[in-house]
Protein backbone atom coordinates (compact mmCIF):
# COMPACT_ATOMS: atom_id res chain seq x y z
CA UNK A 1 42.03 109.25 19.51
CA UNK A 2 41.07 106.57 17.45
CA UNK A 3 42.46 102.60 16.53
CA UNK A 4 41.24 101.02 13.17
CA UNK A 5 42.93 98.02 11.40
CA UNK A 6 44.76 97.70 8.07
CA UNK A 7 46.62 94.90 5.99
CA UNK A 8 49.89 95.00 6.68
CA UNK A 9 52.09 96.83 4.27
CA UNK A 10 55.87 96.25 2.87
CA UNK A 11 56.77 99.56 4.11
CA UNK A 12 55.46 98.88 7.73
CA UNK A 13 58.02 97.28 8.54
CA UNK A 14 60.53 99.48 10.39
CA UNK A 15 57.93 100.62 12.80
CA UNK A 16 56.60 96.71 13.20
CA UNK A 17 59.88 95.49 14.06
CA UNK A 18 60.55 99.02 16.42
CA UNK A 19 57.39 97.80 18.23
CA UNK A 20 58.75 93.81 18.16
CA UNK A 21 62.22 94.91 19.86
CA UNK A 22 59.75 96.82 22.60
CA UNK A 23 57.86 93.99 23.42
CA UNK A 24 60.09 90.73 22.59
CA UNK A 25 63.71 89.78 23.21
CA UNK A 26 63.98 87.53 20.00
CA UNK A 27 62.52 89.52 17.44
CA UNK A 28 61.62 88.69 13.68
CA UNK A 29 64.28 89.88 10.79
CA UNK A 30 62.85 91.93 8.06
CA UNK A 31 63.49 89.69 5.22
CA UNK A 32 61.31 87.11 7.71
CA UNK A 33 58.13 89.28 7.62
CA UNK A 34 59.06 90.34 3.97
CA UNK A 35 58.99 86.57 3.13
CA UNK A 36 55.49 86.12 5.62
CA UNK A 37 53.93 89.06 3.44
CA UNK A 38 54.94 87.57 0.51
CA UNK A 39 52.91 84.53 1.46
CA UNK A 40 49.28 84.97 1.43
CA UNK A 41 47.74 82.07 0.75
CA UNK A 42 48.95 80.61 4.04
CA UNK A 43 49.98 83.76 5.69
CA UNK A 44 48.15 87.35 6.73
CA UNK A 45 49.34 90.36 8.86
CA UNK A 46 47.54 93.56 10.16
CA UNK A 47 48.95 96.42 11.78
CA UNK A 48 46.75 98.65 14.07
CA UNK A 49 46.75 102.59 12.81
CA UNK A 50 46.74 105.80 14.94
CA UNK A 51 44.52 108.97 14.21
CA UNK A 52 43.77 112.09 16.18
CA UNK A 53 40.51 111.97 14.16
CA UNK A 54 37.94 109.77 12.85
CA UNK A 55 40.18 108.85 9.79
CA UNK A 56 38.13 109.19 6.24
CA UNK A 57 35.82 106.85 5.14
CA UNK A 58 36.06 104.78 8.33
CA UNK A 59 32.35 104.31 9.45
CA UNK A 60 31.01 104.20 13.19
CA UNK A 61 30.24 100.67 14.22
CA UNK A 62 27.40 100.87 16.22
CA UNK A 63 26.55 97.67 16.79
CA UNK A 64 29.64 95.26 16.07
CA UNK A 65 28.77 91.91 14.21
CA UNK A 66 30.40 89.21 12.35
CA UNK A 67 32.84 90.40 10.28
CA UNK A 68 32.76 93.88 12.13
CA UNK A 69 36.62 94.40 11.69
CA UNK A 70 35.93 94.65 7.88
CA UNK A 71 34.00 97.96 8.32
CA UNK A 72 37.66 99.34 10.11
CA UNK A 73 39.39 98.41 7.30
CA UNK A 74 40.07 101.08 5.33
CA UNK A 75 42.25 99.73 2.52
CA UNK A 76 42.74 96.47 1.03
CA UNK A 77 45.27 97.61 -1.11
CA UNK A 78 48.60 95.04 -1.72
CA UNK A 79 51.23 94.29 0.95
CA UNK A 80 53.19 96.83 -1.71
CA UNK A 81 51.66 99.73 -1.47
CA UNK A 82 52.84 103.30 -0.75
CA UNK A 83 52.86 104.36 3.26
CA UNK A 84 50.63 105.39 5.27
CA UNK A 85 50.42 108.72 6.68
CA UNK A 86 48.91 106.90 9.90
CA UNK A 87 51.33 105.49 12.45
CA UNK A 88 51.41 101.73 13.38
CA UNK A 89 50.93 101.47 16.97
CA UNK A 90 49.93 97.44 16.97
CA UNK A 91 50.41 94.48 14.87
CA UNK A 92 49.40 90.61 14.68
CA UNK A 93 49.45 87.90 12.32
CA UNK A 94 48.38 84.11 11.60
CA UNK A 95 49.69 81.11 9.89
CA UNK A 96 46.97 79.16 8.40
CA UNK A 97 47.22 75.31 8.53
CA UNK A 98 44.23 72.88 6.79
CA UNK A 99 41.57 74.40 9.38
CA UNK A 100 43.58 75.80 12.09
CA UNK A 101 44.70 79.35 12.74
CA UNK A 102 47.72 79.97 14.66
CA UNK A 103 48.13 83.00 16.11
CA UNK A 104 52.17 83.67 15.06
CA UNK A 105 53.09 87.49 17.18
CA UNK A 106 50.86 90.02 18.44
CA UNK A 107 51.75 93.13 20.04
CA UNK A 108 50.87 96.77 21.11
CA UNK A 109 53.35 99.64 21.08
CA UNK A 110 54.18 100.48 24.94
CA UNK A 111 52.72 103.80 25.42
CA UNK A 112 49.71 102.82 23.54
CA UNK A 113 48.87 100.10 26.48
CA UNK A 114 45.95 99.92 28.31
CA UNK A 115 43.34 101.20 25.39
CA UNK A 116 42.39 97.74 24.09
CA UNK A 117 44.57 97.93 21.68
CA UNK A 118 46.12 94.47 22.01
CA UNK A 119 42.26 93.36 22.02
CA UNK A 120 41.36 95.22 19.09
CA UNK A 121 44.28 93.74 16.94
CA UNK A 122 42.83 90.14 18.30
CA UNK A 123 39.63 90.84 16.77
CA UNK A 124 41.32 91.61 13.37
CA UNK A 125 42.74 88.08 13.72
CA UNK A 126 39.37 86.50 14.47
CA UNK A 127 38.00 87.92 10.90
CA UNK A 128 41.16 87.46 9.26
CA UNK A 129 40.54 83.27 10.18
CA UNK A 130 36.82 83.35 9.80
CA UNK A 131 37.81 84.64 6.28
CA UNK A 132 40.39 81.78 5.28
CA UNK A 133 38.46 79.18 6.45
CA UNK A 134 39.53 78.40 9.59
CA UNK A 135 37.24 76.14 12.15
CA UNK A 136 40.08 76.42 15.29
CA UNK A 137 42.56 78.92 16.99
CA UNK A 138 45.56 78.36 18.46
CA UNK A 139 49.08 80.30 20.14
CA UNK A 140 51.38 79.54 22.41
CA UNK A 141 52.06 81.68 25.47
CA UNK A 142 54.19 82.55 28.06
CA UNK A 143 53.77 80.68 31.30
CA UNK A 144 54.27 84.31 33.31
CA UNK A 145 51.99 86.47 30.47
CA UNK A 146 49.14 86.36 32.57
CA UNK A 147 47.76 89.66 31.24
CA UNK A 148 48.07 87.79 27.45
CA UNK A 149 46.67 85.04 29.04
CA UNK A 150 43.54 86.47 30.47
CA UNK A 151 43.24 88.26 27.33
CA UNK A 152 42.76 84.91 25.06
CA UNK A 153 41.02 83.56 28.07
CA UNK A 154 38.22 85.91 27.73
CA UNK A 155 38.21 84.99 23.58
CA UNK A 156 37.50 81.29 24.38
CA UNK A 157 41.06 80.43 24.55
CA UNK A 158 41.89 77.27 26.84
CA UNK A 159 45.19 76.28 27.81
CA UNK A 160 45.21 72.76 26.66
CA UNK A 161 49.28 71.75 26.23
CA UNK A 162 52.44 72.94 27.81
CA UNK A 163 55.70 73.30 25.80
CA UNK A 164 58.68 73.37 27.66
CA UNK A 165 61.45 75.61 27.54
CA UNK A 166 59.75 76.90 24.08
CA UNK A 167 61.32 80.20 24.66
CA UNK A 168 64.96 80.50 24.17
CA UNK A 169 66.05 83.31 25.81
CA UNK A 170 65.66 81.75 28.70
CA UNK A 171 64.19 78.32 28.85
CA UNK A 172 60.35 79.64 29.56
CA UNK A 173 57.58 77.25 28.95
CA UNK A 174 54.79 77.94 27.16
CA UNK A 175 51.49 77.68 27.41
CA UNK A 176 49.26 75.91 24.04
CA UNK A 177 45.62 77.58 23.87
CA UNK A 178 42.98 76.55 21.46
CA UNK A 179 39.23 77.89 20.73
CA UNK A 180 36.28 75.94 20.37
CA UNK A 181 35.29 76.48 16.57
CA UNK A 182 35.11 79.98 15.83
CA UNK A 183 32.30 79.89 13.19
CA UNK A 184 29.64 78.02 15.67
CA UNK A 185 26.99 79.99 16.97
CA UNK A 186 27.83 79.72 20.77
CA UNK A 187 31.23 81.11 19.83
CA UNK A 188 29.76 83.85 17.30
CA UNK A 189 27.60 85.16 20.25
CA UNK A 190 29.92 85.64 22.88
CA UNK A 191 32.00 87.63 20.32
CA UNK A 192 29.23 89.46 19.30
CA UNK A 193 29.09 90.54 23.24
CA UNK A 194 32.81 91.38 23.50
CA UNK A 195 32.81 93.31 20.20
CA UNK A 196 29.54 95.46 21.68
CA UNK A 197 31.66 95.93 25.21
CA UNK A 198 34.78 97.09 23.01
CA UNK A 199 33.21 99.09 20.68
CA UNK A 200 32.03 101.21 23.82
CA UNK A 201 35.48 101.39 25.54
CA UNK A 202 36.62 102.72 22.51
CA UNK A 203 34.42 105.49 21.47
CA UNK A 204 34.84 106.28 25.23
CA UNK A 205 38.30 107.05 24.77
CA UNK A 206 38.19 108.60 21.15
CA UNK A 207 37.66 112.26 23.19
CA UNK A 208 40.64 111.50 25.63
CA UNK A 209 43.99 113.43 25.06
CA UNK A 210 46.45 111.35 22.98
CA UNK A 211 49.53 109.89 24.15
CA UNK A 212 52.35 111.39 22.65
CA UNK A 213 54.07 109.18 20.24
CA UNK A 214 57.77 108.63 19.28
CA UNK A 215 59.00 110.30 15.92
């Protein structure tokens, strides 16, 4: 099976917000992400695609770099453009603000867990901010995510603020992560590591049997 990152498109959608009602209890309306897509020059959203096969024209990454993430995009066509025959099984996006990039929903479908999916769509965030400019990271988190939070932690996340009862469904706090500057060398290098480590895990699993998915 294999993962591999596109733009976010008009007509993903449906399956995005399927995926958001999975995974969150206040999910986004349509017209929202409609009016985020809409929005580029402060706004960008990928979705992470499902194939049984190495999908065409998508190259293996054999040693992941800087701006690896670009090589697994297969289209940079407009937010518009016609479906794709490969099923969204992830999705993130960012708000970009002066030199910041906040991380604004990221999330796996459930039966696609535990491939590094979440992990993979993190990485297309990473480029997506080294491309706009940004120096910093941020997200907030919940307080009990702990598998989220590990996740950012290994990214060079650090909890540095608490916001409390953030979450309205019921009163959560959240935790406020930020990275060191993304673009710095120190920063660049342990990517450069986690990108190597991931790219293994997932040609690993490109010869396992494929969860089924929903229709």
């Amino acid at each position: 099976m294999y993962f591999f990152i596109e733009p976010m498109r008009e007509s993903d959608i449906p399956r995005v917000q399927e995926i958001e009602r999975q995974s969150f209890t206040t999910p986004w309306s349509a017209t929202t992400y409609l009016r985020e897509l809409r929005s580029p020059e402060h706004s960008r959203y990928i979705v992470a695609r499902y194939s049984h096969t190495r999908p065409p024209n998508q190259p293996e990454e054999t040693e992941p770099r800087r701006g690896w993430l670009s090589n697994l995009l297969l289209s940079r066509l407009g937010t518009n453009a016609p479906p794709s025959p490969y099923a969204v099984v992830g999705y993130g996006g960012i708000w970009l603000t002066v030199d910041e990039a906040h991380i604004t929903t990221i999330a796996s479908a459930p039966e696609m867990r535990g491939y590094g999916l979440g992990e993979l769509v993190l990485n297309g965030l990473i480029d997506l901010a080294l491309e706009l400019g940004a120096r910093f990271m941020t997200l907030e988190v919940r307080v009990s995510n702990v598998v989220a939070q590990n996740l950012y932690l290994k990214y060079g996340f650090e909890a540095r603020g608490r916001r409390k009862r953030y979450y309205t469904d019921n009163n959560e706090d959240a935790l406020v992560m930020w990275t060191d500057e993304i673009g710095s060398p120190e920063y660049q290098e342990r990517l450069r590591q986690l990108r190597t480590l991931l790219a293994e895990r997932l040609k690993r699993q490109a010869a396992l049997p494929h969860p089924k998915l929903p229709d």
